[in-house]
PDB file of N, CA and C in Angstrom:
ATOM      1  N   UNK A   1      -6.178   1.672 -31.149  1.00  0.00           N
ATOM      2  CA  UNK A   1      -5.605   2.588 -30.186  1.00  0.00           C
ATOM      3  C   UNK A   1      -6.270   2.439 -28.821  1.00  0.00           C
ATOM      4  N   UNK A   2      -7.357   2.415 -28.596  1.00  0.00           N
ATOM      5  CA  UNK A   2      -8.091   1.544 -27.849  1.00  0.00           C
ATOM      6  C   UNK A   2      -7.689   0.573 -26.330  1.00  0.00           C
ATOM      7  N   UNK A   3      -7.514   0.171 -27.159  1.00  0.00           N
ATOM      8  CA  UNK A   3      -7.213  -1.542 -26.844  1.00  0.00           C
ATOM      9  C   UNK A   3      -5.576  -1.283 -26.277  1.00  0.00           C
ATOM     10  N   UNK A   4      -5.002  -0.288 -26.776  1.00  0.00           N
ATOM     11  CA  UNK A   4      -3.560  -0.297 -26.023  1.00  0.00           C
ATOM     12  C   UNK A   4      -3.536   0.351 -25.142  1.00  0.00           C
ATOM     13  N   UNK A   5      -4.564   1.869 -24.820  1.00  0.00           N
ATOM     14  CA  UNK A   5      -4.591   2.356 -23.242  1.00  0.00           C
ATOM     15  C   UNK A   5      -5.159   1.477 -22.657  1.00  0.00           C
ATOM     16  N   UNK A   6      -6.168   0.245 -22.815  1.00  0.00           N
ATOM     17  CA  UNK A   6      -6.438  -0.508 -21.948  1.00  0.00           C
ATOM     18  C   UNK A   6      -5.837  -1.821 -21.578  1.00  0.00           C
ATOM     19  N   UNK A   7      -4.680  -2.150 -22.487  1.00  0.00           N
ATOM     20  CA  UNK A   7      -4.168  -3.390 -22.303  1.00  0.00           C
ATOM     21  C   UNK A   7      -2.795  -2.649 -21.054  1.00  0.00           C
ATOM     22  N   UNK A   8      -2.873  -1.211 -21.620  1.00  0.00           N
ATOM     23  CA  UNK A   8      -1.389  -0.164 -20.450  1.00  0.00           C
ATOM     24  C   UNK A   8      -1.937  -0.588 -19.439  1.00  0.00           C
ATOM     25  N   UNK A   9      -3.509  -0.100 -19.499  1.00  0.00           N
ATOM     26  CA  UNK A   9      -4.302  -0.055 -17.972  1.00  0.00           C
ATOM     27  C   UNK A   9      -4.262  -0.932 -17.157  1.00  0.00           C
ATOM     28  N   UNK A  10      -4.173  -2.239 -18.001  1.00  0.00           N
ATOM     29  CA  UNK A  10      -4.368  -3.575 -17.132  1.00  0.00           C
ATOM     30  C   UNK A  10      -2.641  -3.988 -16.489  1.00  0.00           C
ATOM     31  N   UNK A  11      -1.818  -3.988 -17.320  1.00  0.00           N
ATOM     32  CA  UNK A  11      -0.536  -3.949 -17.080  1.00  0.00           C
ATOM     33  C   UNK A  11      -0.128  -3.197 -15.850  1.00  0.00           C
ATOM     34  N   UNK A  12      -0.384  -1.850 -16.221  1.00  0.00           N
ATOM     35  CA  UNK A  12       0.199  -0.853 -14.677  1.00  0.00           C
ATOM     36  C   UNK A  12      -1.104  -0.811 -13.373  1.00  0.00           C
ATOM     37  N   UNK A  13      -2.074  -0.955 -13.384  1.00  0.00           N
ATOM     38  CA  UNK A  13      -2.655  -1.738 -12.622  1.00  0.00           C
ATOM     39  C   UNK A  13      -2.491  -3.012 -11.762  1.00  0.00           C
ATOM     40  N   UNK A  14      -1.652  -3.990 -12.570  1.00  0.00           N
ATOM     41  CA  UNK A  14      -1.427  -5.170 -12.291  1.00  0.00           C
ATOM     42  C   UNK A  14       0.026  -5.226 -11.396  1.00  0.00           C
ATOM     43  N   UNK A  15       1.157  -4.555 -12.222  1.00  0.00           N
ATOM     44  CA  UNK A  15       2.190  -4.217 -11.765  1.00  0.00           C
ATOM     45  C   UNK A  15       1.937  -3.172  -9.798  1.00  0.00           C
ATOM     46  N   UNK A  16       0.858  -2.217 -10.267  1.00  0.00           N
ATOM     47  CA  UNK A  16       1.087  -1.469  -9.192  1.00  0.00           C
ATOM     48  C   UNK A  16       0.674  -2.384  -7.955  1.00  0.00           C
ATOM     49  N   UNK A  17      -0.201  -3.021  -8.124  1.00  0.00           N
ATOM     50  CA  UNK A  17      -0.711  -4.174  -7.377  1.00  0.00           C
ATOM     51  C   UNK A  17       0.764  -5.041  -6.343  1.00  0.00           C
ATOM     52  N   UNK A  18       1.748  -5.737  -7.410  1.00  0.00           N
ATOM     53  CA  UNK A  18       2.500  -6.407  -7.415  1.00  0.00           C
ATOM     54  C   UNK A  18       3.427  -5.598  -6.916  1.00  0.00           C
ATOM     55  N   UNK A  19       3.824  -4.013  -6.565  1.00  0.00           N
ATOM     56  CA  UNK A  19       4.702  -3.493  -5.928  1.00  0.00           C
ATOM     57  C   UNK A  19       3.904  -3.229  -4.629  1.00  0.00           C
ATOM     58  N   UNK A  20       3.301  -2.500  -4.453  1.00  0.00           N
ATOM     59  CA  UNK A  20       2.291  -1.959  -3.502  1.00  0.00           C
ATOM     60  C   UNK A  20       2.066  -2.759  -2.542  1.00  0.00           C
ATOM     61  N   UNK A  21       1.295  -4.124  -2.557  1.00  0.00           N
ATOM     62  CA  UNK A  21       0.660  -4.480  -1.679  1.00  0.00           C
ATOM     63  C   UNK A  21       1.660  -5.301  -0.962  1.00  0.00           C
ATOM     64  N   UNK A  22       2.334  -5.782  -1.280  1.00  0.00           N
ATOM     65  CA  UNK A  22       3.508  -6.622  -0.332  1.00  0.00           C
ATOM     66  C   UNK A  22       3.979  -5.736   0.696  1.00  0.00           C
ATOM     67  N   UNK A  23       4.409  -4.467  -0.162  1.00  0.00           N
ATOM     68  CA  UNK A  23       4.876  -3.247   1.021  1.00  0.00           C
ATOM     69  C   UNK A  23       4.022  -2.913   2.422  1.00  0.00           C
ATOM     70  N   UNK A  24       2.524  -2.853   1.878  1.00  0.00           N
ATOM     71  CA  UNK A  24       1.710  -2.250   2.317  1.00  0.00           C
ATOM     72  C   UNK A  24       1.238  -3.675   3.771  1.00  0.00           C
ATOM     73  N   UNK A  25       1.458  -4.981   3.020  1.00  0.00           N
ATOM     74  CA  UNK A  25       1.098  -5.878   4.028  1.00  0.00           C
ATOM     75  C   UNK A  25       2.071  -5.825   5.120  1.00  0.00           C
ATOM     76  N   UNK A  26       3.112  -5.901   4.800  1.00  0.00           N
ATOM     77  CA  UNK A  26       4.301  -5.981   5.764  1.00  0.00           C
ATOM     78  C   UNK A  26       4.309  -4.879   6.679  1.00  0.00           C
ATOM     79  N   UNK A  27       3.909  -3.772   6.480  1.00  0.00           N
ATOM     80  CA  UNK A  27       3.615  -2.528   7.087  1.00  0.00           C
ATOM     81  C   UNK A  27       2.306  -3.235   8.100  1.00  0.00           C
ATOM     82  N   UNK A  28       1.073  -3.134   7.780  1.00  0.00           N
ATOM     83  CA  UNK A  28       0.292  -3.710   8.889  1.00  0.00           C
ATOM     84  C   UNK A  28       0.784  -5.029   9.788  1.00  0.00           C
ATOM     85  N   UNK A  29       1.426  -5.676   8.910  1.00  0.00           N
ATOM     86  CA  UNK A  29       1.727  -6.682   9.988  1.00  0.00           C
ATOM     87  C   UNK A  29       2.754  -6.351  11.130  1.00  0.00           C
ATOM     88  N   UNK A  30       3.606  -5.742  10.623  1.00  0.00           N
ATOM     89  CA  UNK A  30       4.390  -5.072  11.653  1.00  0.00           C
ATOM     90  C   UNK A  30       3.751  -4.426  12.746  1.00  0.00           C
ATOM     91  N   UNK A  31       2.921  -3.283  12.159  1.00  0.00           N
ATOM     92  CA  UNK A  31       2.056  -2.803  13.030  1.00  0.00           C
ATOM     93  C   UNK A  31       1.442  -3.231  14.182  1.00  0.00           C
ATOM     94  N   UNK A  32       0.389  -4.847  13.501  1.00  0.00           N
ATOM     95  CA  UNK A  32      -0.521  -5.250  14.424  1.00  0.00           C
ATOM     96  C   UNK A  32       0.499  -6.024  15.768  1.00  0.00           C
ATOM     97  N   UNK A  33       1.967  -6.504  14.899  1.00  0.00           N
ATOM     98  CA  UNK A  33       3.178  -7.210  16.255  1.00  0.00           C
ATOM     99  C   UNK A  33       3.442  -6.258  16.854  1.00  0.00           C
ATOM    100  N   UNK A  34       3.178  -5.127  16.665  1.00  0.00           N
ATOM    101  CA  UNK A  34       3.811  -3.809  17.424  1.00  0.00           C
ATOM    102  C   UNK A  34       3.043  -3.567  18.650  1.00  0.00           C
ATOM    103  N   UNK A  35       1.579  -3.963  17.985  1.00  0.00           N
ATOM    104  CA  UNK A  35       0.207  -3.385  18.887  1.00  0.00           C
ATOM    105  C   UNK A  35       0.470  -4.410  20.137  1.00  0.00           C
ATOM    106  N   UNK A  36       0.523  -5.728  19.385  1.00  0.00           N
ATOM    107  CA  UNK A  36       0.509  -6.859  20.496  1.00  0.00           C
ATOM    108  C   UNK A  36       1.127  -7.095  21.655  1.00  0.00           C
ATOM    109  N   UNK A  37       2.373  -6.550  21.312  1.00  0.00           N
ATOM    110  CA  UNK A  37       3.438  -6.289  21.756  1.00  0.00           C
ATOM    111  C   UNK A  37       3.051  -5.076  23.153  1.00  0.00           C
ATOM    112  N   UNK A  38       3.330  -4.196  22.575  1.00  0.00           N
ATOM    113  CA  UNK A  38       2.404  -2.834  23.469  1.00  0.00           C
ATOM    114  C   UNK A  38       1.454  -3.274  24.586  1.00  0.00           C
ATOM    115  N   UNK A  39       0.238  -4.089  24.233  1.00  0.00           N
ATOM    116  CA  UNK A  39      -0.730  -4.282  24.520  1.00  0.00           C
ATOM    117  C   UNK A  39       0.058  -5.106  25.892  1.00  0.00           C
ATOM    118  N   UNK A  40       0.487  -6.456  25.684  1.00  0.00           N
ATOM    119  CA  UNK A  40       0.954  -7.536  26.482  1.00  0.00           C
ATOM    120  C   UNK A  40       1.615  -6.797  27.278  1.00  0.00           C
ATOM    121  N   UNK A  41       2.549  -5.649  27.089  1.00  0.00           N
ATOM    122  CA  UNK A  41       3.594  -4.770  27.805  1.00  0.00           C
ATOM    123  C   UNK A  41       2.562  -4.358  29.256  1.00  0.00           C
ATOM    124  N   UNK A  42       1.609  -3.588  28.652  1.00  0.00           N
ATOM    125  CA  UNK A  42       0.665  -2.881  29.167  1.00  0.00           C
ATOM    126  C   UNK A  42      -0.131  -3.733  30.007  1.00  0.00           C
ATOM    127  N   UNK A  43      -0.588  -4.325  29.673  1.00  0.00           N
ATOM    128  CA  UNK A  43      -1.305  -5.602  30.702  1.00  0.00           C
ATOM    129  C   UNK A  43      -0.274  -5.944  31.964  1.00  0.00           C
ATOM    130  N   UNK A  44       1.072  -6.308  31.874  1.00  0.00           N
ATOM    131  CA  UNK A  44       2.014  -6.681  32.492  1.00  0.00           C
ATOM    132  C   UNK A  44       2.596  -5.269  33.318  1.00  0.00           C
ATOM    133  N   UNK A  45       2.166  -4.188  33.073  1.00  0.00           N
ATOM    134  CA  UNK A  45       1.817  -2.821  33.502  1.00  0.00           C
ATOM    135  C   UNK A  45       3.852  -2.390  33.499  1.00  0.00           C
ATOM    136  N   UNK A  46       4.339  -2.770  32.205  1.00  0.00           N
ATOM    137  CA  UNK A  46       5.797  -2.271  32.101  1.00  0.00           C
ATOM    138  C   UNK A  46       5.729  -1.522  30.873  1.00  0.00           C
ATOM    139  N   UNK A  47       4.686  -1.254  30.097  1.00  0.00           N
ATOM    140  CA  UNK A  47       4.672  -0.104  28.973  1.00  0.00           C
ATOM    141  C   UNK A  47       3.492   0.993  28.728  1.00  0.00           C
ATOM    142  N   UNK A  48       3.573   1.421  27.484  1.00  0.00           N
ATOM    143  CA  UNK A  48       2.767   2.723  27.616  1.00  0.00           C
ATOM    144  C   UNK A  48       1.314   2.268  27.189  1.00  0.00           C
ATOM    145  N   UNK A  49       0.408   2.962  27.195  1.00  0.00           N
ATOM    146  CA  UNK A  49      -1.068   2.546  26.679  1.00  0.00           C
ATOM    147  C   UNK A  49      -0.828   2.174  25.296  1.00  0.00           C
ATOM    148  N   UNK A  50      -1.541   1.118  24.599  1.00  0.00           N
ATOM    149  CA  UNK A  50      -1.626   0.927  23.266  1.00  0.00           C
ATOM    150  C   UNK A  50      -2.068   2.097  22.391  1.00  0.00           C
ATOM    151  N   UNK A  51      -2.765   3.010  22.905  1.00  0.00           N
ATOM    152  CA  UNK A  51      -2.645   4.204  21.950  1.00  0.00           C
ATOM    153  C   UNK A  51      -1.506   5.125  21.332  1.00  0.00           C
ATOM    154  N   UNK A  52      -0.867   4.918  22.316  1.00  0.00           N
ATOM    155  CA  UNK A  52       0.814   5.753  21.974  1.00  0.00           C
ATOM    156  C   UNK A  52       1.418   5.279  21.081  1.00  0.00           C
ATOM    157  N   UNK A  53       1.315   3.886  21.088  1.00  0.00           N
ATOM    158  CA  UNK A  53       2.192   3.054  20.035  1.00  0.00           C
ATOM    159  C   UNK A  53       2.407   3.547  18.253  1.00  0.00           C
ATOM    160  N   UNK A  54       3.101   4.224  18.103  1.00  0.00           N
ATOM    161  CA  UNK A  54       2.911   4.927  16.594  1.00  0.00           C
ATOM    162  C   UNK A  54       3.936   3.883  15.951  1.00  0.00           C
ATOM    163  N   UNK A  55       3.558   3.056  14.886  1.00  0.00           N
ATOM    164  CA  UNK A  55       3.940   2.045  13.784  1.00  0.00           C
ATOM    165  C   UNK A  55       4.128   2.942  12.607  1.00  0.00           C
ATOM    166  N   UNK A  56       5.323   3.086  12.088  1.00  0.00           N
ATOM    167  CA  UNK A  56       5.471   3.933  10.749  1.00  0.00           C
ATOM    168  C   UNK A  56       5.791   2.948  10.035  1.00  0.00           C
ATOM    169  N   UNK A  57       5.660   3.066   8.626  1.00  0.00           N
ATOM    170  CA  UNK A  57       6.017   2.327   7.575  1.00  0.00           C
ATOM    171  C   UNK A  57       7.467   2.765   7.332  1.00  0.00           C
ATOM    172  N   UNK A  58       8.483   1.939   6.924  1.00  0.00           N
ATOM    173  CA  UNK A  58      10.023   2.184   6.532  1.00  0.00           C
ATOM    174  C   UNK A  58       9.733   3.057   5.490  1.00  0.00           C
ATOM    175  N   UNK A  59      11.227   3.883   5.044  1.00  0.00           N
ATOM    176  CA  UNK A  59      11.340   4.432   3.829  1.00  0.00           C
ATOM    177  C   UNK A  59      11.363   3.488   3.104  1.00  0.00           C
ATOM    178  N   UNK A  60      12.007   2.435   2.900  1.00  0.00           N
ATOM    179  CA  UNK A  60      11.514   1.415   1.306  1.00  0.00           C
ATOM    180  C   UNK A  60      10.339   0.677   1.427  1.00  0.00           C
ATOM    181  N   UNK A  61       9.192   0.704   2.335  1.00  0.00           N
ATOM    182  CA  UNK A  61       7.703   0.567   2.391  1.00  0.00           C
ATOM    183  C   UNK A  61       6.697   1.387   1.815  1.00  0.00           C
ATOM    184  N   UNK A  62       7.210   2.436   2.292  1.00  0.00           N
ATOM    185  CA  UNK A  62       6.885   4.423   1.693  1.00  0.00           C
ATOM    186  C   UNK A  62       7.049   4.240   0.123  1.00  0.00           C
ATOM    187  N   UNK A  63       8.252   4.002  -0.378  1.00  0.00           N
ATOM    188  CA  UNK A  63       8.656   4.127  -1.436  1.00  0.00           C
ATOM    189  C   UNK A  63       8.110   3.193  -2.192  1.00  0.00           C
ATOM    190  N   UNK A  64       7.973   1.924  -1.734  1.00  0.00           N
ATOM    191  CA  UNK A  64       6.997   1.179  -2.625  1.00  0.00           C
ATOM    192  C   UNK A  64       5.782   1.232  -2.944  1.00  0.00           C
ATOM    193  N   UNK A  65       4.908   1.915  -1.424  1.00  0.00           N
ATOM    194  CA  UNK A  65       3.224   2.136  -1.845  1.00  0.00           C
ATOM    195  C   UNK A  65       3.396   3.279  -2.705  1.00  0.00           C
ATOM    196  N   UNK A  66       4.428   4.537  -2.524  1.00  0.00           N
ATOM    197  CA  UNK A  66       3.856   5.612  -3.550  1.00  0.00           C
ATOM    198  C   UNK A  66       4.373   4.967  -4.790  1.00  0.00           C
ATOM    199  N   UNK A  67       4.706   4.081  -5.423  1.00  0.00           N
ATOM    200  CA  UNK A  67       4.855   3.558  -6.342  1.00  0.00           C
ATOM    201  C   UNK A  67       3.980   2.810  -7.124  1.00  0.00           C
ATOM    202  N   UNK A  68       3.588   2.211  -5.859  1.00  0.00           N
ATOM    203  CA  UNK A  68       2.313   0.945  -6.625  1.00  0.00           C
ATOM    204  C   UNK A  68       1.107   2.141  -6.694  1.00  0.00           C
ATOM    205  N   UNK A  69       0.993   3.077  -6.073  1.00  0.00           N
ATOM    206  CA  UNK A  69       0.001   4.113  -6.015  1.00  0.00           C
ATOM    207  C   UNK A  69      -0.144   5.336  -7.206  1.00  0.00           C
ATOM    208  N   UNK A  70       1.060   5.255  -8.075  1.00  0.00           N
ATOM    209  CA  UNK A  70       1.515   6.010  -8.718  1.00  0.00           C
ATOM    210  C   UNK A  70       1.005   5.069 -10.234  1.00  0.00           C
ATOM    211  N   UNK A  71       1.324   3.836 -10.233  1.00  0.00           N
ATOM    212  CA  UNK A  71       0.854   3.198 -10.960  1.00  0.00           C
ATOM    213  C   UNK A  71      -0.357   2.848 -11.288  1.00  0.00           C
ATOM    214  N   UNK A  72      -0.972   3.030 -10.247  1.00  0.00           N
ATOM    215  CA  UNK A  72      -2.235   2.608  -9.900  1.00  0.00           C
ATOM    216  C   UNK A  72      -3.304   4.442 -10.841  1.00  0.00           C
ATOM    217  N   UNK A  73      -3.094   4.887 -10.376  1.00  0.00           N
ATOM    218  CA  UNK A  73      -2.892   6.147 -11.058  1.00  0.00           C
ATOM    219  C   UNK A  73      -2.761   6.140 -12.471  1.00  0.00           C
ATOM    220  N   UNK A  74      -1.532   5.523 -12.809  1.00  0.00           N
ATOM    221  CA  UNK A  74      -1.875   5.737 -14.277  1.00  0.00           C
ATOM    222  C   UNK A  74      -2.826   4.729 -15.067  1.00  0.00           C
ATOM    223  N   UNK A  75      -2.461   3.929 -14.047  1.00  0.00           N
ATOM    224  CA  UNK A  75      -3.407   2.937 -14.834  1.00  0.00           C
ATOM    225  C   UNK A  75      -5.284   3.227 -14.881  1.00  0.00           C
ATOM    226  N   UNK A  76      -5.639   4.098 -13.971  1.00  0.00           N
ATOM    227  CA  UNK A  76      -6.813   4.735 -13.867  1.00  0.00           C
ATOM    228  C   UNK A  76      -7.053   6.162 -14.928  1.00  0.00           C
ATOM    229  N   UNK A  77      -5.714   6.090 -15.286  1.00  0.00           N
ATOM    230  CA  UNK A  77      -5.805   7.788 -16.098  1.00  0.00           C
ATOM    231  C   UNK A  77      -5.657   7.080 -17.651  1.00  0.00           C
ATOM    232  N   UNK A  78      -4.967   5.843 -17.673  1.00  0.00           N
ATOM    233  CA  UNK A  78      -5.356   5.094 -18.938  1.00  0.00           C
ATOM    234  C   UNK A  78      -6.776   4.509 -19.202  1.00  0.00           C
ATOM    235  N   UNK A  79      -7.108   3.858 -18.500  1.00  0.00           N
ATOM    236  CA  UNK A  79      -8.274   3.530 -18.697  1.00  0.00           C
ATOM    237  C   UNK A  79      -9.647   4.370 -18.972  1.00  0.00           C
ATOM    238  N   UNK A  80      -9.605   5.861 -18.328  1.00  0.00           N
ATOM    239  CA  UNK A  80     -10.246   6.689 -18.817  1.00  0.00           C
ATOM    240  C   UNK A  80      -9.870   7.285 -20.119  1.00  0.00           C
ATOM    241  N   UNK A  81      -8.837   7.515 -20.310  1.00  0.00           N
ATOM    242  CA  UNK A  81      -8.531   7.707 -21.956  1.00  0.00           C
ATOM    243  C   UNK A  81      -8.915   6.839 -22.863  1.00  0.00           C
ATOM    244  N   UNK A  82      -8.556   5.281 -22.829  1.00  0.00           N
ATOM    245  CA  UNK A  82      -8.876   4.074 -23.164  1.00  0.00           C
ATOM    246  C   UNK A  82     -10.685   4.469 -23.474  1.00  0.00           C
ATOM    247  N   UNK A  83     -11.168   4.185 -22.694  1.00  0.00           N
ATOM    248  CA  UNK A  83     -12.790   4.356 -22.359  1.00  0.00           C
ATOM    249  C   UNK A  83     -13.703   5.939 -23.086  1.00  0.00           C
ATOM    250  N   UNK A  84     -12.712   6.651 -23.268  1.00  0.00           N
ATOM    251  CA  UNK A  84     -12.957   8.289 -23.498  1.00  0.00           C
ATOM    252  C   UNK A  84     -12.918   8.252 -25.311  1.00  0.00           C
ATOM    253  N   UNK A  85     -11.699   7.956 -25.105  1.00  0.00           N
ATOM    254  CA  UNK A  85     -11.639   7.588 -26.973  1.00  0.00           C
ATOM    255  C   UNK A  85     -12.460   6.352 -27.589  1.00  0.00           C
ATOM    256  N   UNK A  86     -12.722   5.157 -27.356  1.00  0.00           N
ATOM    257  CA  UNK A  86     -13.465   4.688 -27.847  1.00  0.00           C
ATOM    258  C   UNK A  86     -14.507   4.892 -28.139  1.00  0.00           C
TER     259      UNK A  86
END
């Protein structure tokens, strides 16, 4: 019994990984083209200060980190069960 909250653990761990972080990269990268962007604007003195610049993550970016985060989650709430019962 064991061995199956921790083989869950490794699985939804692994999975949350595999939803999550793609979302989560694409989100900063956007971001940092956003900043650059801003920044170059600003230098060229036709935009706002780079502080203003607010970068949100999409709703299906959103929806994927609370997912991989959700997983990530269980897979931490397995592994303590896993670890608790043995």
């Amino acid at each position: 019994m064991t061995w199956a909250f921790l083989a869950i653990a490794l699985v939804s761990g692994a999975v949350g990984l595999a939803v999550g972080l793609p979302a989560w990269r694409s989100w900063q990268a956007r971001a940092a083209r956003g900043r650059n962007a801003e920044r170059y604007l600003t230098w060229r003195g036709r935009g706002d200060p780079p502080e203003t610049a607010d970068m949100q993550a999409t709703s299906a970016e959103r929806r994927r980190i609370a997912v991989g985060a959700a997983l990530g989650a269980a897979a931490i709430a397995c592994l303590v069960i896993g670890l608790a019962a043995g």
